[in-house]
PDB file of N, CA and C in Angstrom:
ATOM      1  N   UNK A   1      21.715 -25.297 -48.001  1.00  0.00           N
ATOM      2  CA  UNK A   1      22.062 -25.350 -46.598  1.00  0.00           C
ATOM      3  C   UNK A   1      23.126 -24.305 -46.285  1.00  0.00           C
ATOM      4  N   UNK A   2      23.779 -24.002 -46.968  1.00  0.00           N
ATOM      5  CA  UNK A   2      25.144 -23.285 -46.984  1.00  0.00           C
ATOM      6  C   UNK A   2      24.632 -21.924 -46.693  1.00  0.00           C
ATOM      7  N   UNK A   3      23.484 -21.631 -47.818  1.00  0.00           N
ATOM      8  CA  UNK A   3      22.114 -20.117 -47.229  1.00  0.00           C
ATOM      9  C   UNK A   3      21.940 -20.189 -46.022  1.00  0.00           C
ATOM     10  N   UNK A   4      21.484 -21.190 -45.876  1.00  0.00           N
ATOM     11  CA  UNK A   4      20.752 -21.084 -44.523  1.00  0.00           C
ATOM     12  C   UNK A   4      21.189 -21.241 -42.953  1.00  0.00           C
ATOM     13  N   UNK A   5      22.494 -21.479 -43.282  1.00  0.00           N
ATOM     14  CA  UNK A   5      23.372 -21.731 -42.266  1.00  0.00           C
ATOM     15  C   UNK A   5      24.117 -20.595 -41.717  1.00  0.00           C
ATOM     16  N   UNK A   6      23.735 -19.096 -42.663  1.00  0.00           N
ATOM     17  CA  UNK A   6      24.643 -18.101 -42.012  1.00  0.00           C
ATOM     18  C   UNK A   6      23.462 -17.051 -41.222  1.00  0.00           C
ATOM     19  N   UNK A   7      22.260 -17.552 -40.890  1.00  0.00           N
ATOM     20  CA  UNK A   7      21.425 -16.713 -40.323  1.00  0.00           C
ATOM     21  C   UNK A   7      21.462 -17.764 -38.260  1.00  0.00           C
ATOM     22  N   UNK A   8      20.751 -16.971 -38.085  1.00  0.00           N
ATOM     23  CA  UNK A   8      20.779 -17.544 -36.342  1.00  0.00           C
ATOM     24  C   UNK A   8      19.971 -18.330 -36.182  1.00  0.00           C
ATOM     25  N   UNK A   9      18.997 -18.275 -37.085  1.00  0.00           N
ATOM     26  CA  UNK A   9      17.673 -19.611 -36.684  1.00  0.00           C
ATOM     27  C   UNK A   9      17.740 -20.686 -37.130  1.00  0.00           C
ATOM     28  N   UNK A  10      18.767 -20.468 -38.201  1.00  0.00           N
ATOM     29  CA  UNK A  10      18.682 -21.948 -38.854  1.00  0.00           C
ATOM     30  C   UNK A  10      19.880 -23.150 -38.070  1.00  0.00           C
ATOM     31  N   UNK A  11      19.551 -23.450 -37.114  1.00  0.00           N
ATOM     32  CA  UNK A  11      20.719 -23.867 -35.948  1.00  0.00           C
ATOM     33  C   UNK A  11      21.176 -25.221 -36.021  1.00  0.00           C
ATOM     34  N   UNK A  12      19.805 -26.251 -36.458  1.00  0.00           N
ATOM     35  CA  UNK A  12      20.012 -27.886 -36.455  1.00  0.00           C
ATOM     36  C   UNK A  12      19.218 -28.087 -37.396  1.00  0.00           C
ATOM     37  N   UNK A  13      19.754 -29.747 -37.802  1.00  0.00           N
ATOM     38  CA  UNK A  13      18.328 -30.282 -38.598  1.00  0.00           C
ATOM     39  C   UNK A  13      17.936 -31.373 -38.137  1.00  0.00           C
ATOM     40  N   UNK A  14      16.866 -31.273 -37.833  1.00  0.00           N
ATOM     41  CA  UNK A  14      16.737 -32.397 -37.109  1.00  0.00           C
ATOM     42  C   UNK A  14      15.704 -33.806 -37.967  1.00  0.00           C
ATOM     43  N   UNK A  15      16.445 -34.977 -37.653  1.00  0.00           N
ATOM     44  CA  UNK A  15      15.514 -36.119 -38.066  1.00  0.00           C
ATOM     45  C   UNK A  15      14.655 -36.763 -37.216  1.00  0.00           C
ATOM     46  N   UNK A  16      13.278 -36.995 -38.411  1.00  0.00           N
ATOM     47  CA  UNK A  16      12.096 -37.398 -37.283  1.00  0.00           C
ATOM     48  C   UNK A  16      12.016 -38.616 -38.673  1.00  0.00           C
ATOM     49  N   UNK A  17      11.445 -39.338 -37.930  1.00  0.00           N
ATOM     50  CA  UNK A  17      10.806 -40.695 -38.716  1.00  0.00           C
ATOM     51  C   UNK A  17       9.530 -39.890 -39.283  1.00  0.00           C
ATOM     52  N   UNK A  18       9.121 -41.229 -40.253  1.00  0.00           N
ATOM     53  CA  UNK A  18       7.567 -41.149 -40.936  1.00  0.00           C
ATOM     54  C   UNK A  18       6.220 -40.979 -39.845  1.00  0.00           C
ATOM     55  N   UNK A  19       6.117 -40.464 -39.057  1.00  0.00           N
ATOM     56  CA  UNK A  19       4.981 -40.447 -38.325  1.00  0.00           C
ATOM     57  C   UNK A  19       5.548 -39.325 -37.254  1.00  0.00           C
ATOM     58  N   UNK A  20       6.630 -38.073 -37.937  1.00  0.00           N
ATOM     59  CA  UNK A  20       7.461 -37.104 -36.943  1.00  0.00           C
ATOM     60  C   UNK A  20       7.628 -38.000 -35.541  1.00  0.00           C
ATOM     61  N   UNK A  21       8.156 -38.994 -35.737  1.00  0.00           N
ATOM     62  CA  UNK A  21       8.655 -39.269 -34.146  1.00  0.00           C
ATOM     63  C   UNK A  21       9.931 -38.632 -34.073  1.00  0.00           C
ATOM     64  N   UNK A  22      10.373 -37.889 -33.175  1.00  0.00           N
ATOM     65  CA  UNK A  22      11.433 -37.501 -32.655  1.00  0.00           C
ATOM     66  C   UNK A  22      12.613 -38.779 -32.686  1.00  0.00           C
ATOM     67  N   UNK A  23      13.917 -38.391 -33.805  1.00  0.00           N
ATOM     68  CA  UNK A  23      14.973 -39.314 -33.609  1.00  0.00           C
ATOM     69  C   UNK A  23      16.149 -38.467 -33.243  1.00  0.00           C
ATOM     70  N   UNK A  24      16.618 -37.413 -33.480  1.00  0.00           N
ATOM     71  CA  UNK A  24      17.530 -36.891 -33.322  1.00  0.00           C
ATOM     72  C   UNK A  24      17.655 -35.986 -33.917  1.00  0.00           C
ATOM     73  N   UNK A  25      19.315 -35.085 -33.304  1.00  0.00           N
ATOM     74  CA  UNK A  25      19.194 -33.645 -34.208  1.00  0.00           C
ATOM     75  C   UNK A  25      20.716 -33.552 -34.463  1.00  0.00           C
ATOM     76  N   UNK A  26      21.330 -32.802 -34.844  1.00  0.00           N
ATOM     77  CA  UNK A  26      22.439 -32.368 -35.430  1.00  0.00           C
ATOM     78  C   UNK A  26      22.890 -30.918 -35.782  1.00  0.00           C
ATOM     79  N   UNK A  27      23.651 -30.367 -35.128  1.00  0.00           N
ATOM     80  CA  UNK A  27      24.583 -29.157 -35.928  1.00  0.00           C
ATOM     81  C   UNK A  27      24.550 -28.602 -36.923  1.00  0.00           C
ATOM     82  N   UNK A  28      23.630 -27.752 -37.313  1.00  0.00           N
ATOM     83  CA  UNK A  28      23.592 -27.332 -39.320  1.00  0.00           C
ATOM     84  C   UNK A  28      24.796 -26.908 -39.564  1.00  0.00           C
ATOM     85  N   UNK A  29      25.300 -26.182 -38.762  1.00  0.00           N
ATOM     86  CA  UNK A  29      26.895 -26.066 -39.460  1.00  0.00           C
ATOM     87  C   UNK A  29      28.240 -26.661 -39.063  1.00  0.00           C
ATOM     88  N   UNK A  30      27.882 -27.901 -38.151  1.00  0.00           N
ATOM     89  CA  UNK A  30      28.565 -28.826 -38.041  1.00  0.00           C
ATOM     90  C   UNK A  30      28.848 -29.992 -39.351  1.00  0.00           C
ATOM     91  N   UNK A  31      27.386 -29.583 -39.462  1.00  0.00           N
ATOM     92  CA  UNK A  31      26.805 -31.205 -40.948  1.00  0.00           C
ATOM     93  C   UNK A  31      27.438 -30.255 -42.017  1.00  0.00           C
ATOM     94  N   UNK A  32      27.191 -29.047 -42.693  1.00  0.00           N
ATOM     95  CA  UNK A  32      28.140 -28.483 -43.934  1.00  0.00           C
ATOM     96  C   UNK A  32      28.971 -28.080 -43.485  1.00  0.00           C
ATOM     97  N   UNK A  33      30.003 -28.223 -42.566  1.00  0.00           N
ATOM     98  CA  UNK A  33      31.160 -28.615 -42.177  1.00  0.00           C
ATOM     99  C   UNK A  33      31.973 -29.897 -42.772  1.00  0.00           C
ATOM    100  N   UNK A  34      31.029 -30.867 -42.115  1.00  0.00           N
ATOM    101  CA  UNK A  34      31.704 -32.310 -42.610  1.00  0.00           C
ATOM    102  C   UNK A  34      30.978 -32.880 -43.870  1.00  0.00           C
ATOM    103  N   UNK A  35      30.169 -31.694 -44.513  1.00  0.00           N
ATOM    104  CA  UNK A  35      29.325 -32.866 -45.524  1.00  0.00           C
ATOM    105  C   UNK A  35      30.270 -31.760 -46.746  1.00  0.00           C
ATOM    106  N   UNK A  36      31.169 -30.597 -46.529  1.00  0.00           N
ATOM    107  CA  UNK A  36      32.337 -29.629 -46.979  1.00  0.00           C
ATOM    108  C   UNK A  36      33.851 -30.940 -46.812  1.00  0.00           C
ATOM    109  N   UNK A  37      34.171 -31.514 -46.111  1.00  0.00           N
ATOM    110  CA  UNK A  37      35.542 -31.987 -45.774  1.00  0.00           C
ATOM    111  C   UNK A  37      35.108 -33.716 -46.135  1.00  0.00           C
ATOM    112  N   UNK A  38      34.070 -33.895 -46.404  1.00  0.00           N
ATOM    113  CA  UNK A  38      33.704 -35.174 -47.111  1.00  0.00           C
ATOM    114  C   UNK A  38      33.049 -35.037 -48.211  1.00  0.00           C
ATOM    115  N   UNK A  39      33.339 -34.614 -49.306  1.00  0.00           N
ATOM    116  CA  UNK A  39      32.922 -34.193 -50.360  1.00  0.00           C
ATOM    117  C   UNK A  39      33.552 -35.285 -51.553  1.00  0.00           C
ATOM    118  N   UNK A  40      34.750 -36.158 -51.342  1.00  0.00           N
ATOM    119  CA  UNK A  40      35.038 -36.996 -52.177  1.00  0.00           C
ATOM    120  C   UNK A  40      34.167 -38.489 -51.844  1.00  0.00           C
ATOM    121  N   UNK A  41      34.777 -38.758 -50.288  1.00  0.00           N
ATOM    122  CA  UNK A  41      34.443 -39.903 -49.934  1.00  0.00           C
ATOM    123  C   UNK A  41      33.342 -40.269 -49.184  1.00  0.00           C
ATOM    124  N   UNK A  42      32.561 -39.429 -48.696  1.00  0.00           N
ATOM    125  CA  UNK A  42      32.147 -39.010 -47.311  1.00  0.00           C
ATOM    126  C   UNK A  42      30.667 -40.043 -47.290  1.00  0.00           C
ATOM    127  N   UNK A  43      30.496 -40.232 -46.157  1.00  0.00           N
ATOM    128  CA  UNK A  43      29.447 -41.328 -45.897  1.00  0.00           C
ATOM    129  C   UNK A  43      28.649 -41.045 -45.235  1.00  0.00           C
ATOM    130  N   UNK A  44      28.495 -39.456 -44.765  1.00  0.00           N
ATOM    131  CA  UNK A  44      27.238 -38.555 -44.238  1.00  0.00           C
ATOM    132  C   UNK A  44      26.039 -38.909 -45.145  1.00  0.00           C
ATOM    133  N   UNK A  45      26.171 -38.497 -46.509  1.00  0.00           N
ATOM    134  CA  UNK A  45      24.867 -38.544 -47.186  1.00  0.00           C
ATOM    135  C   UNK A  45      24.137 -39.958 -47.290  1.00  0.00           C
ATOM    136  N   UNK A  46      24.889 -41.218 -47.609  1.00  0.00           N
ATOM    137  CA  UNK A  46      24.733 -42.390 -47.745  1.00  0.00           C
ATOM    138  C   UNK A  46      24.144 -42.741 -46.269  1.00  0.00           C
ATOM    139  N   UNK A  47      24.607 -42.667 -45.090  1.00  0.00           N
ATOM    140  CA  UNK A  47      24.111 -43.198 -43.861  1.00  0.00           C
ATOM    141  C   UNK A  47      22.998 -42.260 -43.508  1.00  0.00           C
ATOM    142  N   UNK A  48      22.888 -41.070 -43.577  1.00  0.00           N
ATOM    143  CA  UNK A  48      21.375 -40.313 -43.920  1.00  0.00           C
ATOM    144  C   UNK A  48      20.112 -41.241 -45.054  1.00  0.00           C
ATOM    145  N   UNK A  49      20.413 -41.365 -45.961  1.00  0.00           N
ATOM    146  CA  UNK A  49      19.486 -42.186 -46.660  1.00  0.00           C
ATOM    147  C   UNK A  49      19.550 -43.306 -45.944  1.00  0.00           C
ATOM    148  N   UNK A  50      20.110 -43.808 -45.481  1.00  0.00           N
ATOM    149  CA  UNK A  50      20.057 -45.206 -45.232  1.00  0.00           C
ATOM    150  C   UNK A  50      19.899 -45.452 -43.812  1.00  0.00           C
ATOM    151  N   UNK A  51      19.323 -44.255 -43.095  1.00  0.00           N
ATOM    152  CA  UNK A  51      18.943 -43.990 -41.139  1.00  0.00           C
ATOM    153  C   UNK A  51      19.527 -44.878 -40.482  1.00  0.00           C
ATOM    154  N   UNK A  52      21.361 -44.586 -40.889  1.00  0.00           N
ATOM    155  CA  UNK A  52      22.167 -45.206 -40.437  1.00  0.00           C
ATOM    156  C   UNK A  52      22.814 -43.367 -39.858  1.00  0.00           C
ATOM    157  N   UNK A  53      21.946 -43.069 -38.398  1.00  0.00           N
ATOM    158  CA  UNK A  53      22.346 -42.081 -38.013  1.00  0.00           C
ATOM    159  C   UNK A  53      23.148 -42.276 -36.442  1.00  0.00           C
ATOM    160  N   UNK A  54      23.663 -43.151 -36.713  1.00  0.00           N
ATOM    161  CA  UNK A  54      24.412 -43.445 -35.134  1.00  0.00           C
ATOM    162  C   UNK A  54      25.686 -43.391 -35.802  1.00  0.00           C
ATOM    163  N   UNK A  55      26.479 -43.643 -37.253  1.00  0.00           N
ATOM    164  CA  UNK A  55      26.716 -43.792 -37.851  1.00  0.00           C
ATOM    165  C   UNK A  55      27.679 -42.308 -37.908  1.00  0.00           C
ATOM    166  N   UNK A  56      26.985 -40.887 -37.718  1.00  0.00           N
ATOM    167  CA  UNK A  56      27.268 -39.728 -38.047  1.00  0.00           C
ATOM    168  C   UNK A  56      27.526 -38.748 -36.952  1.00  0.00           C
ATOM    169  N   UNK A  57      28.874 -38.678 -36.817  1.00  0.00           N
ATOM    170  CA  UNK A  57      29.228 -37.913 -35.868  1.00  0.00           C
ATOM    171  C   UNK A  57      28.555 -37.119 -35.560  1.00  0.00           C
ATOM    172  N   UNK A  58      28.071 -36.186 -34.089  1.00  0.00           N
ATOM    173  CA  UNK A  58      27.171 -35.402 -33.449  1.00  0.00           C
ATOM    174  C   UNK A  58      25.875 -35.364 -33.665  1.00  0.00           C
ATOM    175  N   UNK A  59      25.410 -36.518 -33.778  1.00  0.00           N
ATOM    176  CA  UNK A  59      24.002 -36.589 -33.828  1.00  0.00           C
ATOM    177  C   UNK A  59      23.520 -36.860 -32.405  1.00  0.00           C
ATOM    178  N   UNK A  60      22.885 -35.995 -32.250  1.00  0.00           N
ATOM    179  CA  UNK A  60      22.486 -35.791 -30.571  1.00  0.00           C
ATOM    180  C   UNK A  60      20.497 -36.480 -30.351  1.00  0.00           C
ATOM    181  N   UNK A  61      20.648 -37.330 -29.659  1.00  0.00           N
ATOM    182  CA  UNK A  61      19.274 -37.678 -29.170  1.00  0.00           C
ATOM    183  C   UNK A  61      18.543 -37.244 -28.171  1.00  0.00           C
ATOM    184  N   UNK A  62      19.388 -36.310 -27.511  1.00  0.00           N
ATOM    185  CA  UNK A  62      18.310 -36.016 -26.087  1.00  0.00           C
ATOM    186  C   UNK A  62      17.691 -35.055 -26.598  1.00  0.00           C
ATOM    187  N   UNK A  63      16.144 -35.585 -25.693  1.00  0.00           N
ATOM    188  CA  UNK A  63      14.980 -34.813 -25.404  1.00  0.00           C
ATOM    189  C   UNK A  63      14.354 -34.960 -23.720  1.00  0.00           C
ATOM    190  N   UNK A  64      13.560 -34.029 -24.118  1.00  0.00           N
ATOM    191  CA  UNK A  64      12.930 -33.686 -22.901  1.00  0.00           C
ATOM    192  C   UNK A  64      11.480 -34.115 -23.121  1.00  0.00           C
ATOM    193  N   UNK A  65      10.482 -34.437 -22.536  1.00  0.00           N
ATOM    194  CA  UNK A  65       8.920 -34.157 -22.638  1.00  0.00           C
ATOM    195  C   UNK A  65       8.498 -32.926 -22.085  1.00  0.00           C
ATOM    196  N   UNK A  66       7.389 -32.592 -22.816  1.00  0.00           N
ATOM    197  CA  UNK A  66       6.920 -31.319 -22.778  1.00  0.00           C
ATOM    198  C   UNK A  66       6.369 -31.250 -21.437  1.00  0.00           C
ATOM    199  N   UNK A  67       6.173 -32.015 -20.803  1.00  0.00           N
ATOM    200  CA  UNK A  67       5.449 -32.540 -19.300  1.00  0.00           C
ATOM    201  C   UNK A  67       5.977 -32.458 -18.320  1.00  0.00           C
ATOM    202  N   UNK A  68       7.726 -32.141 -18.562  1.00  0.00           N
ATOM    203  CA  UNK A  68       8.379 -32.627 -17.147  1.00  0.00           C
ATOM    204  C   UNK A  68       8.913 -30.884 -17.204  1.00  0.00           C
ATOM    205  N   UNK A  69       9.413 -31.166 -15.804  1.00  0.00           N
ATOM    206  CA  UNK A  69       9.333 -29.709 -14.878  1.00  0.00           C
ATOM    207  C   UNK A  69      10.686 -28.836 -15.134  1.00  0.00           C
ATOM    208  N   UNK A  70      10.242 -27.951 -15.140  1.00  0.00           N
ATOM    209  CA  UNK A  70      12.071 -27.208 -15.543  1.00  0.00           C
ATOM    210  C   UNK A  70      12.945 -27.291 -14.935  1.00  0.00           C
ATOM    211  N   UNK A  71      12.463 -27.984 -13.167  1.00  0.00           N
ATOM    212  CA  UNK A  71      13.877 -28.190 -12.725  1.00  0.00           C
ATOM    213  C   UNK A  71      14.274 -29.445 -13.417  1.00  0.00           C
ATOM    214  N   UNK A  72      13.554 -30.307 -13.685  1.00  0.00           N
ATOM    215  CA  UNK A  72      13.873 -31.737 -14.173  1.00  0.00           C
ATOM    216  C   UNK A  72      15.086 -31.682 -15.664  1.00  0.00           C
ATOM    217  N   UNK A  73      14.094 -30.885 -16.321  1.00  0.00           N
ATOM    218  CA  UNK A  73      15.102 -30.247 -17.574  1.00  0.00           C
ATOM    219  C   UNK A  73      16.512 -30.106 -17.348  1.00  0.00           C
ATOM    220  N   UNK A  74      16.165 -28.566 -16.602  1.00  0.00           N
ATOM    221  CA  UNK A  74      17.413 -27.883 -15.975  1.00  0.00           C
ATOM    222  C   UNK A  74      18.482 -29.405 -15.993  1.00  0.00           C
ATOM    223  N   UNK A  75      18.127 -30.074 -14.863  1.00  0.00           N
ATOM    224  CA  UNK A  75      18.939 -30.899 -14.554  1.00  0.00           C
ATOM    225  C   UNK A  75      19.686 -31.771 -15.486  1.00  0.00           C
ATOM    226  N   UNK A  76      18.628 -32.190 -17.131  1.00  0.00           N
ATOM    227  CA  UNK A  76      18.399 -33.538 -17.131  1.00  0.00           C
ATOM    228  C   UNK A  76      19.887 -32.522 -18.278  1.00  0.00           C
ATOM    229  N   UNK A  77      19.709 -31.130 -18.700  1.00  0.00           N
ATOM    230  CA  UNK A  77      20.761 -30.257 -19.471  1.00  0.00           C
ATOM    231  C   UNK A  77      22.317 -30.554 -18.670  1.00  0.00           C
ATOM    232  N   UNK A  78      22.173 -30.022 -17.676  1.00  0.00           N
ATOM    233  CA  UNK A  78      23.694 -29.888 -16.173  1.00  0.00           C
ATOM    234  C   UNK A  78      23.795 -31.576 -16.626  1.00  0.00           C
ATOM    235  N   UNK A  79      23.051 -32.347 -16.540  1.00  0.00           N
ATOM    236  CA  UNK A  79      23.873 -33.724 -16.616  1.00  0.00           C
ATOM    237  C   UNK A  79      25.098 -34.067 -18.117  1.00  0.00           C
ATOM    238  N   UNK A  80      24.088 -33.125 -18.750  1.00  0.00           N
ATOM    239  CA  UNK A  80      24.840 -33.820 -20.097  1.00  0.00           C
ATOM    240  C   UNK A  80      25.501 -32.675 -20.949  1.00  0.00           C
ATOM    241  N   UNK A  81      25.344 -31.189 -19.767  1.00  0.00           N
ATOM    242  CA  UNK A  81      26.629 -30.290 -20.064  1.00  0.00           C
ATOM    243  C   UNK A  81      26.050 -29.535 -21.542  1.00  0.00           C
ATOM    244  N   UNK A  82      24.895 -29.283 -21.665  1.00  0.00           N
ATOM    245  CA  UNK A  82      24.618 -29.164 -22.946  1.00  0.00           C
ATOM    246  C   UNK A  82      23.578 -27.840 -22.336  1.00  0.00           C
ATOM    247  N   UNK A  83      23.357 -26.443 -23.427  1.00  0.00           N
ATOM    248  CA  UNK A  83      22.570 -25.403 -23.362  1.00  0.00           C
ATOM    249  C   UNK A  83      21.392 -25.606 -23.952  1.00  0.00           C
ATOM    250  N   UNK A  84      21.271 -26.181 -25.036  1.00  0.00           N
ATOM    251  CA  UNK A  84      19.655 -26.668 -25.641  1.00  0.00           C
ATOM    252  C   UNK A  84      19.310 -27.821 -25.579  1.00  0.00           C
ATOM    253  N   UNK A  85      18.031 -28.345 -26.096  1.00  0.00           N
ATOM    254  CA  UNK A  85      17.932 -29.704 -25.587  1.00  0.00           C
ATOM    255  C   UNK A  85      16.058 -29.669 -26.933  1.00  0.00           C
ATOM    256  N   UNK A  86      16.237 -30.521 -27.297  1.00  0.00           N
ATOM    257  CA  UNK A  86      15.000 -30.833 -27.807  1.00  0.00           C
ATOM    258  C   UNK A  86      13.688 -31.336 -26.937  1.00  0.00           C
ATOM    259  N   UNK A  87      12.787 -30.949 -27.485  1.00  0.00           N
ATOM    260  CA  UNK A  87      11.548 -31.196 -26.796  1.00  0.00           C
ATOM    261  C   UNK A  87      10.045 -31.787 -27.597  1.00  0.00           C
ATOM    262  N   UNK A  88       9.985 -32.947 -26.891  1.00  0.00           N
ATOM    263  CA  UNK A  88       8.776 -33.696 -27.563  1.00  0.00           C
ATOM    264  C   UNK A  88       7.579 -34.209 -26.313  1.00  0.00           C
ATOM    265  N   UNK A  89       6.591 -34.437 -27.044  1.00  0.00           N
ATOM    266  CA  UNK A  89       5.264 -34.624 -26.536  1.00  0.00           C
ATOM    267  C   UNK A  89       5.433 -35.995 -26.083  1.00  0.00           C
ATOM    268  N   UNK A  90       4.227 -36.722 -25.552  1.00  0.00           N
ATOM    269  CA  UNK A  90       4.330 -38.043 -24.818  1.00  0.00           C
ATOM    270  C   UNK A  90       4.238 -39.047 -25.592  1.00  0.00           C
ATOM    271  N   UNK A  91       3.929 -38.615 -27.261  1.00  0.00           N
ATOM    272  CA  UNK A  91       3.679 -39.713 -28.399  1.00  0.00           C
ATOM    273  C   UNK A  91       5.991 -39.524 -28.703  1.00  0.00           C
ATOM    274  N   UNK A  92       6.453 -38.887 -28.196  1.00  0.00           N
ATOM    275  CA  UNK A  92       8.232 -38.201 -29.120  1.00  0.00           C
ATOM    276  C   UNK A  92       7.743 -37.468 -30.381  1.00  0.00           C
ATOM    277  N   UNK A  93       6.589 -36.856 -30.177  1.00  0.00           N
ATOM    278  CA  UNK A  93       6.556 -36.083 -31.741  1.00  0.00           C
ATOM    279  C   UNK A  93       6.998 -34.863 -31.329  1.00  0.00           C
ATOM    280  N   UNK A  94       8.066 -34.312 -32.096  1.00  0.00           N
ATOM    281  CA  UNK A  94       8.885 -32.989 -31.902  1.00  0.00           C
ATOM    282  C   UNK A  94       8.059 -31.729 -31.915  1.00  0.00           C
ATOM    283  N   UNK A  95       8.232 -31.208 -30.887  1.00  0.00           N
ATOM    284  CA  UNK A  95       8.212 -29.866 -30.756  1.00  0.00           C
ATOM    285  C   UNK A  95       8.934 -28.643 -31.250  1.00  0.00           C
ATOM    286  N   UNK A  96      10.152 -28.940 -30.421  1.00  0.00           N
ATOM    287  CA  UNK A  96      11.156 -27.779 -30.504  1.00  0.00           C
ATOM    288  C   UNK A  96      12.314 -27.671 -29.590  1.00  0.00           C
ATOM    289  N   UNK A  97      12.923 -26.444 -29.976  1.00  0.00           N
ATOM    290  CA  UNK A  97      13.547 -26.858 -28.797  1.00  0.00           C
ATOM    291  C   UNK A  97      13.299 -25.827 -27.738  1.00  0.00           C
ATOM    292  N   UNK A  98      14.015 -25.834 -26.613  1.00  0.00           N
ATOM    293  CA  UNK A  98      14.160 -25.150 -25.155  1.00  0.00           C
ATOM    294  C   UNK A  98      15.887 -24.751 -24.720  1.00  0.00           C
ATOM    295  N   UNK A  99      15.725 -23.602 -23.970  1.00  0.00           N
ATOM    296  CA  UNK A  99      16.995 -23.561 -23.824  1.00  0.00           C
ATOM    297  C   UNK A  99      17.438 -23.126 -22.329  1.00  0.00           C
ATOM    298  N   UNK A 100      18.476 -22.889 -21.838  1.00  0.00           N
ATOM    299  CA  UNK A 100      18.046 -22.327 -20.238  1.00  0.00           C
ATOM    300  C   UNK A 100      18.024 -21.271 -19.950  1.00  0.00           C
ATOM    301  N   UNK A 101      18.274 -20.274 -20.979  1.00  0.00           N
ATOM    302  CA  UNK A 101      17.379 -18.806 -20.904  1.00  0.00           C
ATOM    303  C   UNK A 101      16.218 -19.116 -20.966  1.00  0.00           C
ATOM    304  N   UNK A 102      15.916 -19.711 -21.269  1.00  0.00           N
ATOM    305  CA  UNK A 102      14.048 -19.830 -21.714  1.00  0.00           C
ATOM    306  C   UNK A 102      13.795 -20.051 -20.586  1.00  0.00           C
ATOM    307  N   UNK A 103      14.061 -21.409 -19.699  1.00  0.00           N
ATOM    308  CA  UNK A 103      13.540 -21.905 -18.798  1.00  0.00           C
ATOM    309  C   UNK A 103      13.722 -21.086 -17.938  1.00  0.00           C
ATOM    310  N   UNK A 104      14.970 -20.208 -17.490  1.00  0.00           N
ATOM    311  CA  UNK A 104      15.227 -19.408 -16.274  1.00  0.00           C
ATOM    312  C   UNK A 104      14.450 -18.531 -16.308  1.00  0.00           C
ATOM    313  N   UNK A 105      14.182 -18.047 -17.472  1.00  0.00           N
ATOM    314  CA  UNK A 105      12.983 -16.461 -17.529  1.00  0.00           C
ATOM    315  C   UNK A 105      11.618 -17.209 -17.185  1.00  0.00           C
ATOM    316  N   UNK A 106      11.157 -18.617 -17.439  1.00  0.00           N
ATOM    317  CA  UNK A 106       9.641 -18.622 -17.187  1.00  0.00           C
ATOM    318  C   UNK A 106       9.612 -18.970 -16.010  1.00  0.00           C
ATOM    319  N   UNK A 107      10.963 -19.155 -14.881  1.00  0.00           N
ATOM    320  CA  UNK A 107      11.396 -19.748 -13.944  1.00  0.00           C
ATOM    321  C   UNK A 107      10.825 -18.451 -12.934  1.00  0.00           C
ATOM    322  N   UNK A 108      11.252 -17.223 -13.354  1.00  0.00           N
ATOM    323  CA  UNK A 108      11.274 -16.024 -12.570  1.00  0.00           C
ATOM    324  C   UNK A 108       9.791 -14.980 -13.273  1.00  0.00           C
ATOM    325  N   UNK A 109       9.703 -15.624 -14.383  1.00  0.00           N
ATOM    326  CA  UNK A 109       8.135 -15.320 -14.404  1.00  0.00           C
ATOM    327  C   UNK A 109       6.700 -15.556 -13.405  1.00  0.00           C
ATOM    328  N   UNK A 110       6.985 -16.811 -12.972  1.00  0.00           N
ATOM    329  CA  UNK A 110       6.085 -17.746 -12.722  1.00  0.00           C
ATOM    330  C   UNK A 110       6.445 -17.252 -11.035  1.00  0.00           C
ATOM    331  N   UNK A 111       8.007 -16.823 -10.487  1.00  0.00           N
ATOM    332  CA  UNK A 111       7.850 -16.440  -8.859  1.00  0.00           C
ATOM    333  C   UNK A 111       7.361 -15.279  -8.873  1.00  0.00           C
ATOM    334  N   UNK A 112       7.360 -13.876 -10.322  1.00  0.00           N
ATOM    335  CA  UNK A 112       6.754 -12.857 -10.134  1.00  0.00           C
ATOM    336  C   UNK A 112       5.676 -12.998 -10.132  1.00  0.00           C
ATOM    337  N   UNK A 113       4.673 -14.161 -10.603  1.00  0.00           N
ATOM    338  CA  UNK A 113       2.855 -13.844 -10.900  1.00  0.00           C
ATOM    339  C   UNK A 113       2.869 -14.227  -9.524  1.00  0.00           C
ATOM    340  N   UNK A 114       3.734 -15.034  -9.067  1.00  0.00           N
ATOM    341  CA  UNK A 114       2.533 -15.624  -7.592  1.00  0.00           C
ATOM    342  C   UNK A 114       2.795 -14.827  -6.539  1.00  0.00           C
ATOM    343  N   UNK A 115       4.037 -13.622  -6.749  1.00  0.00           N
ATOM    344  CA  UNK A 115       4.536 -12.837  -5.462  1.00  0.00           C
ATOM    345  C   UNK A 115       3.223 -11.516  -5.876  1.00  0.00           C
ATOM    346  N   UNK A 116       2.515 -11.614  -6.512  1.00  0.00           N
ATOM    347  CA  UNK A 116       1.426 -10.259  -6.983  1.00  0.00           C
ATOM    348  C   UNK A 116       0.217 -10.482  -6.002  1.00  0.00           C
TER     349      UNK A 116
END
C-alpha cells in the first residue's frame, strides 16, 4: 500500500461486501497514515476483518446512483462539502467514482451538442 499510495490513482480503498455491494470507501493515504501511527496497538486491521467499519475513522459512505442527474449529484456533493463521491448502480454495486470536474465538463458538453 505504501507503493501504491505515492501515485495519483491509487486514491481510496474501497469496501464492498460478498456480492460487490457498495459499503464504503476510505482515504489510501489516510488508512497508511493511521494503520503507520497504530502500528503497536491499532484496531484498524482487527475492525477491517471483523466489518466493524463504522468503527474506523473516515470511512465515508456516500454514493450516488448512476441514474440520478448531475444536478442532483452536484447538490447531493455541496450538501456534504465533499469533491468526489462514489457511484453505484440500482442493485449499490460499485462503479466508481465521479467528481465535479467530471460532471461540470459533461454539464457543458451536453449544452454544446444541443446548441449545434
Amino acid at each position: 500500500m505504501k507503493e501504491l499510495t505515492r501515485y495519483d490513482f491509487f486514491k481510496y480503498v474501497v469496501f464492498l461486501e460478498d456480492t460487490h455491494i457498495f459499503y464504503g470507501y476510505l482515504y489510501a493515504r489516510g488508512l497508511l497514515d493511521r494503520l503507520s501511527y497504530e502500528r503497536e496497538n491499532g484496531q484498524i486491521v482487527p475492525n477491517i476483518h471483523e466489518w466493524n467499519l463504522d468503527e474506523i475513522p473516515g470511512v465515508k459512505k456516500s454514493c450516488v446512483f448512476n441514474y440520478q442527474s448531475n444536478r442532483e449529484i452536484l447538490r447531493i456533493m455541496d450538501e456534504e462539502g465533499i469533491k468526489e463521491i462514489a457511484v453505484v448502480d440500482k442493485m449499490r454495486s460499485f462503479e466508481g467514482f465521479t467528481n465535479r470536474e467530471l460532471i461540470v465538463s459533461r454539464i457543458i458538453n451536453n449544452l454544446m451538442n444541443d446548441a449545434k
